[in-house]
Structures are given as C-alpha cells and as structure tokens.
Protein backbone atom coordinates (compact mmCIF):
# COMPACT_ATOMS: atom_id res chain seq x y z
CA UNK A 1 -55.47 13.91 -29.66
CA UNK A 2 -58.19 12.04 -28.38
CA UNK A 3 -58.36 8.52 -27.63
CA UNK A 4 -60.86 7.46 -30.27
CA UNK A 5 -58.40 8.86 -33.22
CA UNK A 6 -55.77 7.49 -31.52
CA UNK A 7 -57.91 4.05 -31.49
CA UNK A 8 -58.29 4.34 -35.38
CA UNK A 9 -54.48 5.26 -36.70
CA UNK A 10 -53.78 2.35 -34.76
CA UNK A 11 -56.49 0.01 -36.49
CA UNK A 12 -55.08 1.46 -39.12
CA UNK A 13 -51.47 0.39 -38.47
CA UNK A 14 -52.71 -2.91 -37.66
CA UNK A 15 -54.53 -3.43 -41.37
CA UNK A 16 -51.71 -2.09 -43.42
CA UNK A 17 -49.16 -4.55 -41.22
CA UNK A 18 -51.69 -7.39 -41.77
CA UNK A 19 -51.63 -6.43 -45.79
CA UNK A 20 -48.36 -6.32 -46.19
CA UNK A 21 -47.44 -9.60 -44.04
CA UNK A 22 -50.03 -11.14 -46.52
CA UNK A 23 -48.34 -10.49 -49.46
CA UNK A 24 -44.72 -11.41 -48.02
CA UNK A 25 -46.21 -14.43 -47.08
CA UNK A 26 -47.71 -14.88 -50.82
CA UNK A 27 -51.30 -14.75 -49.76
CA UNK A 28 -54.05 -12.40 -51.23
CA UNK A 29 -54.78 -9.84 -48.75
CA UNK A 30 -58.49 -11.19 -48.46
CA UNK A 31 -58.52 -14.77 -48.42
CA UNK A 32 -59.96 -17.06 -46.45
CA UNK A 33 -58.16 -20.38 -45.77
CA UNK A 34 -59.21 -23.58 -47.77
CA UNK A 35 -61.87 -25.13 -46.15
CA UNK A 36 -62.40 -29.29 -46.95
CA UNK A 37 -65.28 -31.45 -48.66
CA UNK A 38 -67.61 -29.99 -51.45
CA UNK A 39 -67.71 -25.94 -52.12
CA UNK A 40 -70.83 -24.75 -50.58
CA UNK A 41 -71.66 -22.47 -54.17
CA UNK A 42 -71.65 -25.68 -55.95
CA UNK A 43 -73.92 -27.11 -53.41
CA UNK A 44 -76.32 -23.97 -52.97
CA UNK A 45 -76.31 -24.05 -57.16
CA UNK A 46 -77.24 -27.52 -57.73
CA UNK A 47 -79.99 -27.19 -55.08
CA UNK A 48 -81.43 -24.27 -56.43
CA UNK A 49 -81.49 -26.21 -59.89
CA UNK A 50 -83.65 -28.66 -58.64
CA UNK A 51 -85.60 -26.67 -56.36
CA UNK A 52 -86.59 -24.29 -59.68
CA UNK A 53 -86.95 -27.09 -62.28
CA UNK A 54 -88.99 -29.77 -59.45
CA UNK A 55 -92.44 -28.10 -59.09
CA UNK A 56 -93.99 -28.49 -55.81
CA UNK A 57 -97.01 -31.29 -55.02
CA UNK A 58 -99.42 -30.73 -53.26
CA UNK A 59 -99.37 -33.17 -49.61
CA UNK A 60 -101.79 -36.12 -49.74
CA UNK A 61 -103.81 -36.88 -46.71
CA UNK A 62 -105.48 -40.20 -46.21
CA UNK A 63 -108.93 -40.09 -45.01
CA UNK A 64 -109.66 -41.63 -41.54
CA UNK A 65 -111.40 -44.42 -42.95
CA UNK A 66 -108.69 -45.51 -45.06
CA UNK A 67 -106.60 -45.16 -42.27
CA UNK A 68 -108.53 -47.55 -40.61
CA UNK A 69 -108.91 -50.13 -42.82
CA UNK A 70 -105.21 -50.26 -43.70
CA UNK A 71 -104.68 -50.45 -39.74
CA UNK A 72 -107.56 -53.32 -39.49
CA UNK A 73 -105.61 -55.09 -42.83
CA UNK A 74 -102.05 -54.79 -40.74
CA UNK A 75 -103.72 -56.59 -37.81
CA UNK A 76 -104.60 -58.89 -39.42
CA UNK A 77 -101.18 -59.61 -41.36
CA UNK A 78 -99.33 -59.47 -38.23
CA UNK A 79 -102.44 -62.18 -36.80
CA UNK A 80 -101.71 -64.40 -39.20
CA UNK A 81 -97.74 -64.32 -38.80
CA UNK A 82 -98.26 -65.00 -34.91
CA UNK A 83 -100.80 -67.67 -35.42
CA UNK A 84 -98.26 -69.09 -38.43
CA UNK A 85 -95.44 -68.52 -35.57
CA UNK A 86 -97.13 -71.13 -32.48
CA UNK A 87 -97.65 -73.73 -35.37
C-alpha cells in the first residue's frame, strides 16, 4: 500500500466518524452553526429588489461657473455672519 491510499481510507475514517458523531449529537451532518443578526439571503434578496426595480441616473456635474458662483455666494454668507459676529 502506498502512502497516498493509505492517506485517503483514513480521510475516509475521519468523515464517516465525523457523520456519525453528528447525528449522535442530533446535528445534520452538514450544518453550519447559527450565526447572529440578519440572514445574509434576506439581505442579498432585498438588495437585489431594489437594485432591479431602482433604475440607475445618470451623475450630474456642475459646470465650473456654477461652481463658482455658489463658492463666491458662500463667501459672502459666511462675510456677513463674521461681520454680524464683531457687532
């Protein structure tokens, strides 16, 4: 016998041990322990509702000059409150 086979009946061993110890114990042979919080299928499906009925929009840029005028405007809000704040 070689060591590979040898290897395998024992892997073998080990799996039908672990089955069996499973079902003495009253767990299913394949389950995973419980985990806590929210299920992560019920998360993954309630995302992929809204992902499917949400269609996507398109990104809005602002323009540079609207950028700067909404920058000059904020200056001169933020003016005023200083000037309103030495009074």
């Amino acid at each position: 016998m070689s060591i590979a086979t040898i290897i395998s009946e024992i892997d073998a061993e080990i799996s039908l041990l672990e089955q069996a110890r499973a079902l003495l114990a009253g767990l299913t042979s394949t389950a995973a322990p419980k985990k806590r919080g929210r299920p992560a299928k019920a998360a993954g499906a309630a995302m992929a509702v809204k992902a499917a009925a949400k269609p996507t929009k398109k990104k809005r840029t602002i323009s540079p000059e609207a950028r700067a005028r909404m920058a000059a405007a904020a200056k001169a809000r933020w003016a005023a409150v200083k000037k309103a704040a030495k009074k």
